[in-house]
Protein backbone atom coordinates (compact mmCIF):
# COMPACT_ATOMS: atom_id res chain seq x y z
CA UNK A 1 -4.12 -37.87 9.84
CA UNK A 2 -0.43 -36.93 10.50
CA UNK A 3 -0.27 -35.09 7.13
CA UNK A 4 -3.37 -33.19 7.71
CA UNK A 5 -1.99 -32.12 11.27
CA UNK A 6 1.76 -31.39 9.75
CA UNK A 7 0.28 -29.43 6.93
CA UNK A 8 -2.38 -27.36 9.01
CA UNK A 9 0.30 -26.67 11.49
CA UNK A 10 2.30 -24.89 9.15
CA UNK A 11 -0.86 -22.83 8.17
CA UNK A 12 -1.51 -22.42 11.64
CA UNK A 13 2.33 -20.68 11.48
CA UNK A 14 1.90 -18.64 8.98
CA UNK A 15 -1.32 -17.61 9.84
CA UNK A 16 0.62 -16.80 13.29
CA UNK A 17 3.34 -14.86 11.63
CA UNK A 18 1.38 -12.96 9.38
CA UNK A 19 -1.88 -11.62 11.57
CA UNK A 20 -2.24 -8.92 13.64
CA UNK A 21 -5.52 -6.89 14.81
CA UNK A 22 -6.48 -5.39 11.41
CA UNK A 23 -4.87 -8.45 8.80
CA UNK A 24 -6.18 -11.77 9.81
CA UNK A 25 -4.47 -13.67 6.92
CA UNK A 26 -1.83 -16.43 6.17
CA UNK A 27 0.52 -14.18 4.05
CA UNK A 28 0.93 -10.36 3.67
CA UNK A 29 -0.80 -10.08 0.55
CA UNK A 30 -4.05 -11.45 -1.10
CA UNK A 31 -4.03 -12.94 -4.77
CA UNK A 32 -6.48 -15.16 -6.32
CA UNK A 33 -8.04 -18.48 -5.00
CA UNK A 34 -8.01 -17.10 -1.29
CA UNK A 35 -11.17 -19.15 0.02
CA UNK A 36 -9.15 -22.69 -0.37
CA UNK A 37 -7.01 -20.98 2.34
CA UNK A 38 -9.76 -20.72 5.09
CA UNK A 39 -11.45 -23.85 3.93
CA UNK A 40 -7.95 -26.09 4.21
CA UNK A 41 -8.09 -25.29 8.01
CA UNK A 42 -11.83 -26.10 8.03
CA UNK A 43 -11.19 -29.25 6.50
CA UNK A 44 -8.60 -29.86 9.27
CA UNK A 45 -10.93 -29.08 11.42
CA UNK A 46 -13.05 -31.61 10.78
CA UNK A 47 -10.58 -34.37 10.36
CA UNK A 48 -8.77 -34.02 13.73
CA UNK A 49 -11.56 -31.62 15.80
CA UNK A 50 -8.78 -29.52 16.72
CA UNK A 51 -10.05 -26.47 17.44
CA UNK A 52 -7.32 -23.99 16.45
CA UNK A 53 -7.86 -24.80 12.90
CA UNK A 54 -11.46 -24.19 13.10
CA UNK A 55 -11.37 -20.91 14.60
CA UNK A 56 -8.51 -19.77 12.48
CA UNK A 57 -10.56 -20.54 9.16
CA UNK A 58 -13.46 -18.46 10.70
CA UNK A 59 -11.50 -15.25 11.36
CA UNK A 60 -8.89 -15.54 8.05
CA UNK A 61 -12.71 -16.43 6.00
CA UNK A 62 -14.56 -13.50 7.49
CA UNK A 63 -11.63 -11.21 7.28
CA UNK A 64 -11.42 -12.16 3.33
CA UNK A 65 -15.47 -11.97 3.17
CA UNK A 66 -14.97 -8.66 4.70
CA UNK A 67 -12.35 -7.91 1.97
CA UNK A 68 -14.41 -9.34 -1.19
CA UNK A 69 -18.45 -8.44 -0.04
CA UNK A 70 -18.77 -4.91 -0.30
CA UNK A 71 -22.38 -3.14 -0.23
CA UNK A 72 -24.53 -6.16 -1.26
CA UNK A 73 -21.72 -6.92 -3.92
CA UNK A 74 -18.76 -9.43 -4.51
CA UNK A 75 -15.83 -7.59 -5.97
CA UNK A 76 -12.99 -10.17 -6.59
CA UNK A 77 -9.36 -9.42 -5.61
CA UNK A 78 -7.92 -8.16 -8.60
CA UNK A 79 -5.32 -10.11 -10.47
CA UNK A 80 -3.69 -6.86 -11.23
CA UNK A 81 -3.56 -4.97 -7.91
CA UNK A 82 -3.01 -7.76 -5.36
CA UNK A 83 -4.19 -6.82 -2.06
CA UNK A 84 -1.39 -5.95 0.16
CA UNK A 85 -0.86 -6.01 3.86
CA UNK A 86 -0.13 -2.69 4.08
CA UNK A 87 -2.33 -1.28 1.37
CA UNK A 88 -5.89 0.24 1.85
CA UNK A 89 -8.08 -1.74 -0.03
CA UNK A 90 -11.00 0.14 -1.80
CA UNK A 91 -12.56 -2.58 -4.19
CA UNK A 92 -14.60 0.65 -5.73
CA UNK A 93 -11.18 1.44 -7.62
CA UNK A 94 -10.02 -1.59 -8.62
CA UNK A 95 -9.00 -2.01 -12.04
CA UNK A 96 -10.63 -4.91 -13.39
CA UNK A 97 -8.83 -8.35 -13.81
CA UNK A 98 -11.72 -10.65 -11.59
CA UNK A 99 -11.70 -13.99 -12.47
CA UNK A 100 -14.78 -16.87 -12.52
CA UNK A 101 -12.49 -19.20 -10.80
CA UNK A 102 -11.99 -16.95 -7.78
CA UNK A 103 -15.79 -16.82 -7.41
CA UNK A 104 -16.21 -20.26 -7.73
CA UNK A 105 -13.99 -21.22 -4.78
CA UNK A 106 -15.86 -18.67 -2.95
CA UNK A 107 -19.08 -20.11 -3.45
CA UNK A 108 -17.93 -23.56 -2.81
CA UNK A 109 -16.06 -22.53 0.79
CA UNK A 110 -19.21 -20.51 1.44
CA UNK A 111 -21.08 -23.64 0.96
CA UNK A 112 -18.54 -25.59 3.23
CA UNK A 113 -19.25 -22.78 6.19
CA UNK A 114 -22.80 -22.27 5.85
CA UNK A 115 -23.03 -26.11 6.20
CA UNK A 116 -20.86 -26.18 9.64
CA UNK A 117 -21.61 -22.75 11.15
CA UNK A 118 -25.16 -22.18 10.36
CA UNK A 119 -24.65 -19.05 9.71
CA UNK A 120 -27.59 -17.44 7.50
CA UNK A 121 -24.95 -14.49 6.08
CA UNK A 122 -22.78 -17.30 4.20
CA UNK A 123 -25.87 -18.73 2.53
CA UNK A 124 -26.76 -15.17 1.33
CA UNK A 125 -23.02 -14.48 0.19
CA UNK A 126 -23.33 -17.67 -1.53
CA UNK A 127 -26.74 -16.26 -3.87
CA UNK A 128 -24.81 -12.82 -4.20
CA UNK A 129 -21.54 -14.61 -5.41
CA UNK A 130 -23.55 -17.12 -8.25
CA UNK A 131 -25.89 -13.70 -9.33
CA UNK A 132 -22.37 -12.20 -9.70
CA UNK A 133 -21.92 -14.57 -13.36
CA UNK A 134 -25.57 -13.85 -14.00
CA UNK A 135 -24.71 -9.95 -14.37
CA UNK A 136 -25.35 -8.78 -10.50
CA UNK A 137 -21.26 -7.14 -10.69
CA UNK A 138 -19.16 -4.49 -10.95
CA UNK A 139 -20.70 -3.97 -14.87
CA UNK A 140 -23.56 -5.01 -15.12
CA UNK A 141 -23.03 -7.91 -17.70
CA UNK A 142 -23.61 -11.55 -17.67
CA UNK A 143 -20.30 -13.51 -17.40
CA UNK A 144 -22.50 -17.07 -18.47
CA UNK A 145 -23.15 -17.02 -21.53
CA UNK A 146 -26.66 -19.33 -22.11
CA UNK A 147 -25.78 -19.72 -26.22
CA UNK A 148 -23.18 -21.68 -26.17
CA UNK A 149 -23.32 -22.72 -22.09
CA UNK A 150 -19.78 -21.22 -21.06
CA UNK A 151 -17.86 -18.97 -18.99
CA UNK A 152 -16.41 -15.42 -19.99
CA UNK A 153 -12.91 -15.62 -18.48
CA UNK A 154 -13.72 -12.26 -16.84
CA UNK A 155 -14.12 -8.82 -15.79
CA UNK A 156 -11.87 -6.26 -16.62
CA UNK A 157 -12.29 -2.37 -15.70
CA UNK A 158 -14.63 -1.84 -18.63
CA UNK A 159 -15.20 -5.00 -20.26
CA UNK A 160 -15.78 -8.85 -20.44
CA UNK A 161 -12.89 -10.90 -21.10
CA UNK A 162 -14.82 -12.33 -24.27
CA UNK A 163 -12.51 -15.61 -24.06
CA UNK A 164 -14.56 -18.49 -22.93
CA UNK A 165 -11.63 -21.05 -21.73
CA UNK A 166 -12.36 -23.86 -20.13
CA UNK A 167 -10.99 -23.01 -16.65
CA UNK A 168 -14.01 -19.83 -16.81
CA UNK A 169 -16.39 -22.57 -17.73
CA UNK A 170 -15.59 -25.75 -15.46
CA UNK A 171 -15.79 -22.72 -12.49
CA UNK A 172 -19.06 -21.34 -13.34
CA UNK A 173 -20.08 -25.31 -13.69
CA UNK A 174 -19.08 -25.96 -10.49
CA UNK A 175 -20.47 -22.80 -9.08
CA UNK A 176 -23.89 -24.24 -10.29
CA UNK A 177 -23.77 -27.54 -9.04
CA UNK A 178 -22.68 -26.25 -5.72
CA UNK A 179 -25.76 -24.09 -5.79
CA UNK A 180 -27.92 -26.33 -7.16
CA UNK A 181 -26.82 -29.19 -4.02
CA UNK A 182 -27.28 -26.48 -1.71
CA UNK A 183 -31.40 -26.19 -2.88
CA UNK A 184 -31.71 -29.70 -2.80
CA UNK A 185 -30.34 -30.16 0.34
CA UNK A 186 -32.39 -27.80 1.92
CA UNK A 187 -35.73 -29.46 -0.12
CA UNK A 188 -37.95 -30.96 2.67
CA UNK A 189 -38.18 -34.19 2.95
């Protein structure tokens, strides 16, 4: 448990150094993969019940939810415009560059929340963020492809990322299982 404590403390510091009223975020900028931040100190949470690390992966994961869900919609930080600190962030002008991977750890931290906050919000983030491979995004277009069962690598301003690498794929399969344990475990008994 020492690790998790020495590692979450240094979140805890950045997290510290970083936040102020209107950023509530570990480093001054966003890039891709931001859920594992918030659900690291939730994880800490729940290996040493320290209560910092709980409440600072509740604020930094709403603040990013805040940042991502926009009108009924996710809208992935852009791998080409990273969200900065001091930047006003309007995901209706982002160009492009959203990757499956970033949804995936969304769904999976949303899953992770939903289970210890019972909150009915992450559970409908968590629909919204699987319907966005099924077409329910920025384009309109189905990022799964059913013929051959994999993952477009993306969405760009204007068009799918045709590639289907394996990193689009295993994070669209993992998106699914998560989904697919979280109707099962809700299946009564």
């Amino acid at each position: 448990m020492g690790i998790v404590r020495e590692l979450a403390d240094r979140m805890v510091q950045m997290y510290a150094h970083e936040s102020d009223d209107t950023w509530l975020w570990f480093e001054s900028y966003m890039t891709y993969g931001n859920s594992i931040l918030p659900e690291a100190m939730l994880c800490s949470w729940l290996v040493t019940g320290d209560n910092k690390y709980k409440n600072i992966a509740k604020l930094s994961f709403d603040f990013l939810l805040s940042k991502t869900f926009v009108n009924s919609k996710l809208k992935i930080i852009s791998n080409k415009t990273w969200l900065q600190k001091e930047d006003v962030y309007d995901s209706n002008t982002v160009p492009g560059g959203e990757q499956p991977i970033d949804v995936a750890y969304t769904i999976m931290a949303l899953e992770k929340f939903s289970n210890i906050f019972k909150y009915e919000g992450y559970q409908r983030k968590m629909n919204i963020a699987f319907n966005w491979f099924l077409g329910d995004n920025h384009l309109e277009q189905i990022i799964y492809n059913p013929c051959t069962g994999g993952c477009y690598d993306g969405l760009e301003e204007h068009n799918v990322n045709l590639n289907q690498g394996a990193e689009s794929t295993v994070s669209y399969l993992m998106s699914r299982l998560t989904m697919e344990n979280k109707v099962v475990n809700t299946l009564p008994n």
